[in-house]
C-alpha atoms as a PDB file:
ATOM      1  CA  UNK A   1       0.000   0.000   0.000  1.00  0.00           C
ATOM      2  CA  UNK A   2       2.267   2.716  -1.170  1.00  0.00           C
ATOM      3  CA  UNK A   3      -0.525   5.236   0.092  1.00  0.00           C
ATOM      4  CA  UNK A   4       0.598   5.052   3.250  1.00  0.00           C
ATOM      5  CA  UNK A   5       3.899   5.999   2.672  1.00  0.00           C
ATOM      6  CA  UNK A   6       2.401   8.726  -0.045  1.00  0.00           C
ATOM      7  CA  UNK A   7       0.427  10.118   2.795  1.00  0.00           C
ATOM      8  CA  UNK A   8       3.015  10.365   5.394  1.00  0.00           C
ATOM      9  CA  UNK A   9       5.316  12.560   2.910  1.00  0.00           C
ATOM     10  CA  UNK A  10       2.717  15.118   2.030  1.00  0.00           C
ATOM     11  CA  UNK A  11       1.727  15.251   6.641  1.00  0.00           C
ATOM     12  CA  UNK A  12       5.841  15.395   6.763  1.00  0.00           C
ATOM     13  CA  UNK A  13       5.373  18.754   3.969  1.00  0.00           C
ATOM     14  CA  UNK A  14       2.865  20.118   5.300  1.00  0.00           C
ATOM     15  CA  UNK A  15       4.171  20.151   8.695  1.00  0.00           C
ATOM     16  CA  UNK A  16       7.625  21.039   7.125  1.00  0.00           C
ATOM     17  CA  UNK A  17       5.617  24.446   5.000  1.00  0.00           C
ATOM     18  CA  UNK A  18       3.487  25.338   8.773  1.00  0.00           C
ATOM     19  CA  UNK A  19       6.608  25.614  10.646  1.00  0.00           C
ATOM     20  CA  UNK A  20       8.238  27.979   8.340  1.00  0.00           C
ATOM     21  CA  UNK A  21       5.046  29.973   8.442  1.00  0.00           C
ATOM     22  CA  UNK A  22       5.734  29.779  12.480  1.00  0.00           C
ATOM     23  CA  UNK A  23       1.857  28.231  12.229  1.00  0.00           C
ATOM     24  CA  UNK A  24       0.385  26.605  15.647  1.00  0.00           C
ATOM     25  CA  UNK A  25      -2.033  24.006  13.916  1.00  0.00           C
ATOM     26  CA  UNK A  26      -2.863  22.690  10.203  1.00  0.00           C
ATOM     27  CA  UNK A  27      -6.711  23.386   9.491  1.00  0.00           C
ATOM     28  CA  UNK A  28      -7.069  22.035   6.093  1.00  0.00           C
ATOM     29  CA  UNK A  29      -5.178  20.284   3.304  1.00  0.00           C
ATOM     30  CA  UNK A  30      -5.923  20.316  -0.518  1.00  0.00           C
ATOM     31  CA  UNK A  31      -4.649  17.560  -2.614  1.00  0.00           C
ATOM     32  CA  UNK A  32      -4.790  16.357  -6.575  1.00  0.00           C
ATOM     33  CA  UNK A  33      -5.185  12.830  -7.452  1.00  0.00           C
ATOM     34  CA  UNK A  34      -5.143  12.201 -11.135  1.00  0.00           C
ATOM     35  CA  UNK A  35      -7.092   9.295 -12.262  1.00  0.00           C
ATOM     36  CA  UNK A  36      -4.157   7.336 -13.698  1.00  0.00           C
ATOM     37  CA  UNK A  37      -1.827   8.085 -11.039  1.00  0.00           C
ATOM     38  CA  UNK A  38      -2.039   4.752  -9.600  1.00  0.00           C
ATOM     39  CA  UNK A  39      -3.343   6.397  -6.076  1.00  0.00           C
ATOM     40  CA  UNK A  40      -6.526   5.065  -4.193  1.00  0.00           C
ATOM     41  CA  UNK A  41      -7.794   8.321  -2.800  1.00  0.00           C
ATOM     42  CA  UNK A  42      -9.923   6.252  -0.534  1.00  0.00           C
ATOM     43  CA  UNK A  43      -6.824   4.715   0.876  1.00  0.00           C
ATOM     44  CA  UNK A  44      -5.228   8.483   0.985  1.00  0.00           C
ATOM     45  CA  UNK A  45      -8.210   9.692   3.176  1.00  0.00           C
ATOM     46  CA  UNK A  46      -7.518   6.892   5.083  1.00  0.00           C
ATOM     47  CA  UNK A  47      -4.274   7.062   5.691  1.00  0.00           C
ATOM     48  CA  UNK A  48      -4.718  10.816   6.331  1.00  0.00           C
ATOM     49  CA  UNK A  49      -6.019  10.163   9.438  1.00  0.00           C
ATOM     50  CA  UNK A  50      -3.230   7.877  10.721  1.00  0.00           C
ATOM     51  CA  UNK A  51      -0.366   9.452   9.476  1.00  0.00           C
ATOM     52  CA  UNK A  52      -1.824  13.364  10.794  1.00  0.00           C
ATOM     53  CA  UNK A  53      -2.397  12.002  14.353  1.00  0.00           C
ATOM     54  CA  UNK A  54      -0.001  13.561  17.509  1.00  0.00           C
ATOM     55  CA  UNK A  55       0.954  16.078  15.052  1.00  0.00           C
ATOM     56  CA  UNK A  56      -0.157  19.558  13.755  1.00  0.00           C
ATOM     57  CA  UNK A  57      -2.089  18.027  11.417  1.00  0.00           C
ATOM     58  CA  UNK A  58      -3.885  16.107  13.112  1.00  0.00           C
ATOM     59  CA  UNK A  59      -8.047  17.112  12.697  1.00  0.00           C
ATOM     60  CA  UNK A  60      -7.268  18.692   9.595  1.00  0.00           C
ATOM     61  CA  UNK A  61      -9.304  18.385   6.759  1.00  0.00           C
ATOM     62  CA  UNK A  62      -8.237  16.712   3.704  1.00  0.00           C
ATOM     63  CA  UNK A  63      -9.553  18.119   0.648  1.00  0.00           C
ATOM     64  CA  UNK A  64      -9.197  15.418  -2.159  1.00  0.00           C
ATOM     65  CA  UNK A  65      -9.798  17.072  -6.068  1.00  0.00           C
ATOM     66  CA  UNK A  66     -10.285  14.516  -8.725  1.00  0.00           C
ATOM     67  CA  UNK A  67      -8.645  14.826 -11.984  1.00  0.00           C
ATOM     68  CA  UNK A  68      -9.637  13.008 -15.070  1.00  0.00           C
ATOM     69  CA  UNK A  69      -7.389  11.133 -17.320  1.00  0.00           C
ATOM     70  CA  UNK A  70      -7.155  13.048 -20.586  1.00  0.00           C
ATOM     71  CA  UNK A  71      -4.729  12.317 -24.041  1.00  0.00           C
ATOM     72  CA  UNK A  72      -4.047  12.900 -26.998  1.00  0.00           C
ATOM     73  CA  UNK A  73      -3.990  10.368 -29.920  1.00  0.00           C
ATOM     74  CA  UNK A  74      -0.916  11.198 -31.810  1.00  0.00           C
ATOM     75  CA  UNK A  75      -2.826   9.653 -35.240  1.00  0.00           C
ATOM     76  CA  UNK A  76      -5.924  11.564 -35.479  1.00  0.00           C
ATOM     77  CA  UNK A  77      -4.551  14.432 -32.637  1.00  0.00           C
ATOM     78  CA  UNK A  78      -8.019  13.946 -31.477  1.00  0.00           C
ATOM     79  CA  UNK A  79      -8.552  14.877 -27.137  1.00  0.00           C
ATOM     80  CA  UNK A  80     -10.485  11.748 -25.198  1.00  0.00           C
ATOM     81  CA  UNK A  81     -10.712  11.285 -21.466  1.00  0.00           C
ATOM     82  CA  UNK A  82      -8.775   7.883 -20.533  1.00  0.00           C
ATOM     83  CA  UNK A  83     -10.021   5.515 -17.517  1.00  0.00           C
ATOM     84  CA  UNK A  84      -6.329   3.761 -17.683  1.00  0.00           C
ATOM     85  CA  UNK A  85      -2.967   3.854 -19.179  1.00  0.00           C
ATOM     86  CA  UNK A  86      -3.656   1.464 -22.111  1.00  0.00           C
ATOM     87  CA  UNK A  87      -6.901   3.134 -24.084  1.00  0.00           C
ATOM     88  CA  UNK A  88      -7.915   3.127 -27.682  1.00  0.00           C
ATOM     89  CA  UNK A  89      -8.449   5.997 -29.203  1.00  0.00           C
ATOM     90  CA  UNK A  90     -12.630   6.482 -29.747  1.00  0.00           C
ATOM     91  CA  UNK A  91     -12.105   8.345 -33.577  1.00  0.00           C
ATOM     92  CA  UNK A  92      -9.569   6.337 -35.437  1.00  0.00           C
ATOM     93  CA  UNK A  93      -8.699   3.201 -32.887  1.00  0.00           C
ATOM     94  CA  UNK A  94      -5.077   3.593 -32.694  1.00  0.00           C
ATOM     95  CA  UNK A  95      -3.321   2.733 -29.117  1.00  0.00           C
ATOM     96  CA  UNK A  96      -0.670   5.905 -29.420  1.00  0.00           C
ATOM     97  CA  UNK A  97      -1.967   8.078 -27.071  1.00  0.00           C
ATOM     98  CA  UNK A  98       0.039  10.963 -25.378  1.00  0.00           C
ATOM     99  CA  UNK A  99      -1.321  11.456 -21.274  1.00  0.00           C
ATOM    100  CA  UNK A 100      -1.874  15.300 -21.113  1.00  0.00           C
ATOM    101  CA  UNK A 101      -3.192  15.042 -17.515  1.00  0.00           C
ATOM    102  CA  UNK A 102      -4.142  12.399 -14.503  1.00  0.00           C
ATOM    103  CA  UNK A 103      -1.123  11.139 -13.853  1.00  0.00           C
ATOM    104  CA  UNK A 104      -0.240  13.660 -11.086  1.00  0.00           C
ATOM    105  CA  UNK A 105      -0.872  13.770  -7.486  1.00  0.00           C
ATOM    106  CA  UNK A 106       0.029  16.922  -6.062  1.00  0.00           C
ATOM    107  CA  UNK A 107       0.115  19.213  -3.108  1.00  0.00           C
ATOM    108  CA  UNK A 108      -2.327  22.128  -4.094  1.00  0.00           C
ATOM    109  CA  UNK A 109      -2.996  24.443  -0.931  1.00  0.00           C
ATOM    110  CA  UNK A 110      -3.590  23.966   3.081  1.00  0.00           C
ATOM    111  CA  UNK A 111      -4.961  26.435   5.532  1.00  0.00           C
ATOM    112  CA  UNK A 112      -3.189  27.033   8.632  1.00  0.00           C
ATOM    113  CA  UNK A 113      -3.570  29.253  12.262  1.00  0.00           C
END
């Protein structure tokens, strides 16, 4: 479950960004998941929770934004959203596709007192 370890590094940031900010507590936490990132965000949220506890973190809220998978066929240069890594192109069938976006997961914004 490489969530786990996922989640523990963006608590460790977070915490890391609040201190320098000479912060007392984390409020809330906004994170991207791209749907073909490989990342369950149910097992994020999860793991939120265990990874924020004793800390400054800990009773935050996680804020989890979903982004589609979206490419490019580089035949027919046609856009399609993509469920997973290996997708046919809808127009013209062909398997080239470039990923524009979902692979990400990234740190977007928290809130902090």
């Amino acid at each position: 479950m490489h969530e786990l370890s996922l989640t523990q590094n963006i608590v460790e940031l977070a915490i890391e960004y609040a201190r320098r900010e000479n912060a007392r507590v984390i409020l809330s936490l906004t994170i991207e998941i791209g749907a073909l990132s490989g990342v369950m965000a149910e097992a994020v949220s999860f793991a939120f929770d265990v990874c924020s506890q004793d800390t400054m973190a800990q009773g935050a809220q996680l804020e989890i934004r979903h982004i589609p998978g979206l490419g490019r066929c580089m035949a027919c240069h046609e856009q399609t959203e993509m469920e997973t890594l290996s997708y046919v192109c809808p127009a013209c069938g062909s398997l080239a596709l470039e990923t524009l976006q979902g692979q990400e997961m990234k740190f977007i914004e928290m809130e902090v007192d």
